[in-house]
PDB file of N, CA and C in Angstrom:
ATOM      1  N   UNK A   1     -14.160  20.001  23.294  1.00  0.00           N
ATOM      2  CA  UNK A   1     -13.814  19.752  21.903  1.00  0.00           C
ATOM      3  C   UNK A   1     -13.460  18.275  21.713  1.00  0.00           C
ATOM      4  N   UNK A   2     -14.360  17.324  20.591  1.00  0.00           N
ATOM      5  CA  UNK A   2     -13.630  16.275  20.385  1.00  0.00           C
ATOM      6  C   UNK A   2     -12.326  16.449  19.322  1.00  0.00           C
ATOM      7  N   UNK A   3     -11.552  14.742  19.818  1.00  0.00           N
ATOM      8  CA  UNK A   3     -10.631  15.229  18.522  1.00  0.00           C
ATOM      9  C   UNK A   3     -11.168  14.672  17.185  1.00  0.00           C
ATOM     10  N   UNK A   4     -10.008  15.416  16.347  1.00  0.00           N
ATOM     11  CA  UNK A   4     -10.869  14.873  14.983  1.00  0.00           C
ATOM     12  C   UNK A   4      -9.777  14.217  14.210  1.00  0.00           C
ATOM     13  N   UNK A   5      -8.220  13.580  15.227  1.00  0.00           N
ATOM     14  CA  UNK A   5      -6.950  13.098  14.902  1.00  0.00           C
ATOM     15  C   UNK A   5      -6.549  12.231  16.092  1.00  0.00           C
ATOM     16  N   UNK A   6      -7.063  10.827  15.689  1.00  0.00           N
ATOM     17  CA  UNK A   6      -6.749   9.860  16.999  1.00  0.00           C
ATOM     18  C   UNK A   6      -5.742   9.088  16.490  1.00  0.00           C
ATOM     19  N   UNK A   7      -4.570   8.595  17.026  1.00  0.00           N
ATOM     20  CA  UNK A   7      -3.757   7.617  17.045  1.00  0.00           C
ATOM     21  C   UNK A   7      -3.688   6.281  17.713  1.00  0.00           C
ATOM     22  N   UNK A   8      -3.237   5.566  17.216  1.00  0.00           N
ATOM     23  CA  UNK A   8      -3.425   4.363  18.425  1.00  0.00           C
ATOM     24  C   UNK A   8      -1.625   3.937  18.358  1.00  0.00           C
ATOM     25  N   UNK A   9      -1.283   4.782  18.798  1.00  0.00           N
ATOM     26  CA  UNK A   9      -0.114   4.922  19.433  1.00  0.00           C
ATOM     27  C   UNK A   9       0.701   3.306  19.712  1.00  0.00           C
ATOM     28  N   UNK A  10      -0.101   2.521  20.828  1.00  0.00           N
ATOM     29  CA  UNK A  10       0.417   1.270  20.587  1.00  0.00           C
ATOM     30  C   UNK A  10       0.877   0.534  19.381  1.00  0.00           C
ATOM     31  N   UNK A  11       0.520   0.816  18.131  1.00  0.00           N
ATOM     32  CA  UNK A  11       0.846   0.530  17.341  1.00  0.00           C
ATOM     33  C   UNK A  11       1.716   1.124  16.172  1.00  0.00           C
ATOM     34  N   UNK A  12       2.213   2.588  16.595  1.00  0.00           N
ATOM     35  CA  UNK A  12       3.097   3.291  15.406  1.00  0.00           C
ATOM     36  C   UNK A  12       4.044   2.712  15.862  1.00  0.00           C
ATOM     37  N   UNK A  13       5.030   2.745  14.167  1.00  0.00           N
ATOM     38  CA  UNK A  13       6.233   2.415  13.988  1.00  0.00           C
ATOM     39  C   UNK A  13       7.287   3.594  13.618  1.00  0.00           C
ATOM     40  N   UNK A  14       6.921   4.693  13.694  1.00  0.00           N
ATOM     41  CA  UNK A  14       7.664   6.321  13.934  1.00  0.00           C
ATOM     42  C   UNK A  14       8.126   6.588  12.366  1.00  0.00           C
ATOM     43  N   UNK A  15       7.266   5.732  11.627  1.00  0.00           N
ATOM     44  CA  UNK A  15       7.963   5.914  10.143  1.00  0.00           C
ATOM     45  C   UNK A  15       7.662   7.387   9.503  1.00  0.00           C
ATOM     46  N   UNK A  16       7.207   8.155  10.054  1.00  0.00           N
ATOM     47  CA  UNK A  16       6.905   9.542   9.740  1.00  0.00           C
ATOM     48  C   UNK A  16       6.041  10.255   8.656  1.00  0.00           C
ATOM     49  N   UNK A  17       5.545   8.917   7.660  1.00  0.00           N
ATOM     50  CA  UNK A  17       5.071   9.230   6.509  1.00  0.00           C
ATOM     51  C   UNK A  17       3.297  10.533   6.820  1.00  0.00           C
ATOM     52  N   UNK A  18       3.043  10.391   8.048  1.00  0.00           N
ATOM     53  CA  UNK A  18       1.902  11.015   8.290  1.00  0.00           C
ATOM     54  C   UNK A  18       2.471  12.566   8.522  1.00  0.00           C
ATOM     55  N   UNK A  19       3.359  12.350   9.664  1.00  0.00           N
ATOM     56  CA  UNK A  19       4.144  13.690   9.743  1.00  0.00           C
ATOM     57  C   UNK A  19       4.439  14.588   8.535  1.00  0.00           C
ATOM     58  N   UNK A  20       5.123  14.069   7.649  1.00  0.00           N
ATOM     59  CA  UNK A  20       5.824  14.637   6.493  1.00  0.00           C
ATOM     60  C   UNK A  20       4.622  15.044   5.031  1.00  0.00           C
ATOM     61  N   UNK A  21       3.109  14.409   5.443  1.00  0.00           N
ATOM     62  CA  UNK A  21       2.260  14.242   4.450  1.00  0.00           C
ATOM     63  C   UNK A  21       1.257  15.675   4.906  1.00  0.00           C
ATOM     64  N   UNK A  22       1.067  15.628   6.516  1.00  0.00           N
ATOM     65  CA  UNK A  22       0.092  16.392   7.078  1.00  0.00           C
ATOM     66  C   UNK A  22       0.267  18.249   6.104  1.00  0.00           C
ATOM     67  N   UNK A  23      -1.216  18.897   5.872  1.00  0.00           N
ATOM     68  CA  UNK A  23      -0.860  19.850   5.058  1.00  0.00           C
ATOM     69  C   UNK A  23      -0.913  21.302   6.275  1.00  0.00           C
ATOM     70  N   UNK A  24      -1.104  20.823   7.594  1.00  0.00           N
ATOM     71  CA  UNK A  24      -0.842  21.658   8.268  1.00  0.00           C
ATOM     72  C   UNK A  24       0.235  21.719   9.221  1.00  0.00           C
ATOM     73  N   UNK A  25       0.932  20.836   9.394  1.00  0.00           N
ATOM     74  CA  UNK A  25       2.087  20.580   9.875  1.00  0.00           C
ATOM     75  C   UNK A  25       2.110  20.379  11.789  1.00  0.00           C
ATOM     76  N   UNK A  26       0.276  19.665  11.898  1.00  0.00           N
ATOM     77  CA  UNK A  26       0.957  19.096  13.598  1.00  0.00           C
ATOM     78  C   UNK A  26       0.435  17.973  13.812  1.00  0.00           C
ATOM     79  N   UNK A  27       1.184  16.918  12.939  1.00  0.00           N
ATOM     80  CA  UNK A  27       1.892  15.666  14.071  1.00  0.00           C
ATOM     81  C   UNK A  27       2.998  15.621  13.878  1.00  0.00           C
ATOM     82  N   UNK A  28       3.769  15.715  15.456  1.00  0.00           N
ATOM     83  CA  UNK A  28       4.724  15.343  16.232  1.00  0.00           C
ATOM     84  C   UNK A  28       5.024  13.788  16.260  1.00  0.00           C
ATOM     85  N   UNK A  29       6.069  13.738  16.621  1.00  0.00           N
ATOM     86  CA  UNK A  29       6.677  12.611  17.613  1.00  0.00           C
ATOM     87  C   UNK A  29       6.750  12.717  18.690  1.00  0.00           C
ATOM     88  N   UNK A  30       6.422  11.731  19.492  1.00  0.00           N
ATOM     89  CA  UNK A  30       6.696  11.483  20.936  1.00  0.00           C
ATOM     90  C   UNK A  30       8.324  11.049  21.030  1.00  0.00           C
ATOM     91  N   UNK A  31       8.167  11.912  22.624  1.00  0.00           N
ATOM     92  CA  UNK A  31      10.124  11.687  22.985  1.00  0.00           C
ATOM     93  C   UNK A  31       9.499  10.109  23.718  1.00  0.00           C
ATOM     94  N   UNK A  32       8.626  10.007  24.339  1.00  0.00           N
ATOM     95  CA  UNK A  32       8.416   8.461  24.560  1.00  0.00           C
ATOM     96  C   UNK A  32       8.365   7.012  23.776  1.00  0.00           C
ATOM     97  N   UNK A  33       8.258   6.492  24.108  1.00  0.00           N
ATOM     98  CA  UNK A  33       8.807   5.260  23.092  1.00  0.00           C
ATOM     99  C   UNK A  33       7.130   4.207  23.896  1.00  0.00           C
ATOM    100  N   UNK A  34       7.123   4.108  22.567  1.00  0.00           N
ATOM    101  CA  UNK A  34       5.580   2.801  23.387  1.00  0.00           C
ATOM    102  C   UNK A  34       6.012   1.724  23.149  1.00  0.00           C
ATOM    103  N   UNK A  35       5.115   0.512  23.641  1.00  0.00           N
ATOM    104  CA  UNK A  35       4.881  -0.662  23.959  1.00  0.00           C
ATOM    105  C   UNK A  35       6.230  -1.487  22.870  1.00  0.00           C
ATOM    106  N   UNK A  36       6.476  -1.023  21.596  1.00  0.00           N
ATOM    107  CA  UNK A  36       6.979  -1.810  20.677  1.00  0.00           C
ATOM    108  C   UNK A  36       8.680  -1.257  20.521  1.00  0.00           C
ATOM    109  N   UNK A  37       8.514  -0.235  20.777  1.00  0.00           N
ATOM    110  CA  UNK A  37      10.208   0.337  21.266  1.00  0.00           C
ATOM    111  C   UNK A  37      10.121   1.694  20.349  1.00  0.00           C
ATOM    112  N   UNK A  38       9.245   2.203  19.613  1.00  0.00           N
ATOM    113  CA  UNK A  38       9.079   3.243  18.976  1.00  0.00           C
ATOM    114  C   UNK A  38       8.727   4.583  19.235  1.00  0.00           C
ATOM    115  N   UNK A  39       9.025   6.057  18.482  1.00  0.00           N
ATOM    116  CA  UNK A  39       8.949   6.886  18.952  1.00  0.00           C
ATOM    117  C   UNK A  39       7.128   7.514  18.775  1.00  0.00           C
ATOM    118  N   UNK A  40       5.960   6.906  18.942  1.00  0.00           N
ATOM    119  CA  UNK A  40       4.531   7.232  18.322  1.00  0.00           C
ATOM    120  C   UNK A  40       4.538   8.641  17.870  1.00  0.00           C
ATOM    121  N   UNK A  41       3.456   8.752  16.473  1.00  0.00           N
ATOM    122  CA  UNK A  41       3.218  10.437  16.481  1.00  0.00           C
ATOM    123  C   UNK A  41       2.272  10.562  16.781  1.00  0.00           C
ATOM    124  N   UNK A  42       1.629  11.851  17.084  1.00  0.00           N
ATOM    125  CA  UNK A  42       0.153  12.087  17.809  1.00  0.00           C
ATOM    126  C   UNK A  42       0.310  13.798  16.901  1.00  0.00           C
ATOM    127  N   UNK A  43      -1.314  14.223  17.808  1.00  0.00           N
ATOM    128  CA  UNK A  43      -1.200  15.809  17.917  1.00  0.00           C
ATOM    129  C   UNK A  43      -1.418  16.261  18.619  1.00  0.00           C
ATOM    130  N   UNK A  44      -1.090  17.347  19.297  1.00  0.00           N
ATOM    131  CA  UNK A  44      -1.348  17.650  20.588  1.00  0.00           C
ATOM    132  C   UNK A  44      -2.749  18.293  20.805  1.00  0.00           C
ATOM    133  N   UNK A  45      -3.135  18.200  22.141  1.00  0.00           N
ATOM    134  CA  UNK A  45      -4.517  18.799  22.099  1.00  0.00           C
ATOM    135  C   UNK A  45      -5.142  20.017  21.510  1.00  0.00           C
ATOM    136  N   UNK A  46      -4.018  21.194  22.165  1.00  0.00           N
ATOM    137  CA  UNK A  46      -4.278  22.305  21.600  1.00  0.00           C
ATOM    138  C   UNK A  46      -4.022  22.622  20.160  1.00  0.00           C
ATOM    139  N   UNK A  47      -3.368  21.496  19.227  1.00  0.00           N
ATOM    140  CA  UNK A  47      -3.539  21.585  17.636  1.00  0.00           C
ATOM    141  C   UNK A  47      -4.819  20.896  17.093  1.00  0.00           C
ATOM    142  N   UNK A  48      -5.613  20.100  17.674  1.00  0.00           N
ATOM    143  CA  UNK A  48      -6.690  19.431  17.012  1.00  0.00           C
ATOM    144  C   UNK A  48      -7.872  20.250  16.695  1.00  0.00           C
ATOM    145  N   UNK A  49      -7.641  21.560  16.966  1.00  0.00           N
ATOM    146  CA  UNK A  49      -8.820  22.613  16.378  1.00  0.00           C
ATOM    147  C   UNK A  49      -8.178  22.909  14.672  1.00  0.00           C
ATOM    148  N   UNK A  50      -6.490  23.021  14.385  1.00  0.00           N
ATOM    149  CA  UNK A  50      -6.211  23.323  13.444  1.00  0.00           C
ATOM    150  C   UNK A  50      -6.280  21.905  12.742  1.00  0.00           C
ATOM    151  N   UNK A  51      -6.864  20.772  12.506  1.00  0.00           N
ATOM    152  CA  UNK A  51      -6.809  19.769  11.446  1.00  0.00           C
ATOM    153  C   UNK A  51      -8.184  20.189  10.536  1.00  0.00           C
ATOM    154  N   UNK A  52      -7.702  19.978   9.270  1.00  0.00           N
ATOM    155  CA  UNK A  52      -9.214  20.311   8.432  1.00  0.00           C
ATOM    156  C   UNK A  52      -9.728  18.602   8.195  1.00  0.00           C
ATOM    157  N   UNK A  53      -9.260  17.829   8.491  1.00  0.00           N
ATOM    158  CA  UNK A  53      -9.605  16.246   8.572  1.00  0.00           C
ATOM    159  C   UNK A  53     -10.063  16.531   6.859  1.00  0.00           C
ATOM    160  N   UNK A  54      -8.513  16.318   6.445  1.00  0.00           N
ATOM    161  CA  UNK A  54      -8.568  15.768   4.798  1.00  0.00           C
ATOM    162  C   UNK A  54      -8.196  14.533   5.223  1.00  0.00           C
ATOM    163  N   UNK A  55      -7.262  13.317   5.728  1.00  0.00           N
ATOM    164  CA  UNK A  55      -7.332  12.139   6.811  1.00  0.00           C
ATOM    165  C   UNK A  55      -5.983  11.886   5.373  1.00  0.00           C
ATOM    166  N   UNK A  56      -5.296  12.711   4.825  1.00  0.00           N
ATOM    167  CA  UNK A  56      -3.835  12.413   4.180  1.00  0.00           C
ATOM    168  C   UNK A  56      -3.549  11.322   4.732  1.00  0.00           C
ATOM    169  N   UNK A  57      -2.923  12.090   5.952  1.00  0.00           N
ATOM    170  CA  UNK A  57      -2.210  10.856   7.387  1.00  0.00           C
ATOM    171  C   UNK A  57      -2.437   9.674   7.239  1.00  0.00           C
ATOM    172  N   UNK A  58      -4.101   9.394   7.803  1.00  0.00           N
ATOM    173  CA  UNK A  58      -4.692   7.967   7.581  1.00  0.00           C
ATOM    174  C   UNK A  58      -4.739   7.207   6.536  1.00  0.00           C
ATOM    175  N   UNK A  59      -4.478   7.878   5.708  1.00  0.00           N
ATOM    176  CA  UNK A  59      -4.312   7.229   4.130  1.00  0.00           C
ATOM    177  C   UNK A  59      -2.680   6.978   3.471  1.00  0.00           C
ATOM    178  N   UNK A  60      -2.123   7.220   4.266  1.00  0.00           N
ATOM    179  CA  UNK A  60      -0.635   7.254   4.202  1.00  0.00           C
ATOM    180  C   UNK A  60       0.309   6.088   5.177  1.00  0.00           C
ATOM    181  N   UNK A  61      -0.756   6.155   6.540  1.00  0.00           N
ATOM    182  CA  UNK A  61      -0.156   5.106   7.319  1.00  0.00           C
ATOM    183  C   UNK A  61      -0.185   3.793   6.606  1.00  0.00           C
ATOM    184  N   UNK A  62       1.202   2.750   7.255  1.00  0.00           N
ATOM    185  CA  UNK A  62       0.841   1.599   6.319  1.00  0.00           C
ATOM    186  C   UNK A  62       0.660   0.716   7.307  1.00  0.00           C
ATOM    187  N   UNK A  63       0.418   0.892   8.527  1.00  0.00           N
ATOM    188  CA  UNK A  63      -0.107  -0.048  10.237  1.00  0.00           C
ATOM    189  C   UNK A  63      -1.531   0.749  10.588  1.00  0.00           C
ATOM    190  N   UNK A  64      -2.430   1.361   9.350  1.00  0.00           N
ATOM    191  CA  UNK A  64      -3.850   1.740   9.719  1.00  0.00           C
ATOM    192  C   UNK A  64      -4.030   2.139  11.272  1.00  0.00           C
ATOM    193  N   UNK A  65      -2.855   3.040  11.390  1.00  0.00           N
ATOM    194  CA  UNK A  65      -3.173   3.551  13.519  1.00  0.00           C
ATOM    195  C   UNK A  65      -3.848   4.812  13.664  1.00  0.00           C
ATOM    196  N   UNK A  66      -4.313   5.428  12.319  1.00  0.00           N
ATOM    197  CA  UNK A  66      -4.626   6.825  12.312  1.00  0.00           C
ATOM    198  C   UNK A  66      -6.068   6.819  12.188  1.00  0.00           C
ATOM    199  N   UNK A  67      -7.045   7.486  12.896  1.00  0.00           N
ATOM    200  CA  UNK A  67      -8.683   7.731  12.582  1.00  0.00           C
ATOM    201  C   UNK A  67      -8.767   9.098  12.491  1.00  0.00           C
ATOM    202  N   UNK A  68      -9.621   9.834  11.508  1.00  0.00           N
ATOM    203  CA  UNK A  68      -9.509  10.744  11.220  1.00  0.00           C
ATOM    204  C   UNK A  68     -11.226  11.330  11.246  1.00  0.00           C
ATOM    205  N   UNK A  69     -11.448  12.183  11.954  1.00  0.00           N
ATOM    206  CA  UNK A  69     -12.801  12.506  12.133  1.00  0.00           C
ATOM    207  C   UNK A  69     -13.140  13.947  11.303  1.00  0.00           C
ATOM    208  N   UNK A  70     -14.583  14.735  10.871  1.00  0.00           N
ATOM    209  CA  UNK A  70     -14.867  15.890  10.716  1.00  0.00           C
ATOM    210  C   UNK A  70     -15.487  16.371  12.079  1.00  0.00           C
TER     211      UNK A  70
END
């Protein structure tokens, strides 16, 4: 399965606006902290079958880290 919800993680700032926008409710936060001191959100593997790639998220981020595939 590809995904159809990529992050580029190096670059979130944990501002949550994707989290709180998503209409199915899986991106997470990472308990890890990347490169910039932040908590990144992602989705986990086994949720990337449930995204309908409406790309909310990606259109919501304001550091463009979100790609959103069908």
């Amino acid at each position: 399965m590809e995904k159809k919800v990529i992050f580029h993680e190096e670059y979130c700032k944990s501002c949550e606006l994707c989290v709180n926008v998503c209409p199915k409710k899986i991106i997470r936060i990472k308990d890890d902290l990347n490169r910039q001191g932040y908590h990144p959100a992602f989705v986990r593997d086994e949720d990337q079958e449930l995204c309908i790639s409406c790309a909310l998220c990606a259109r919501m981020c304001p550091d463009a880290v979100i790609e959103v595939y069908k």
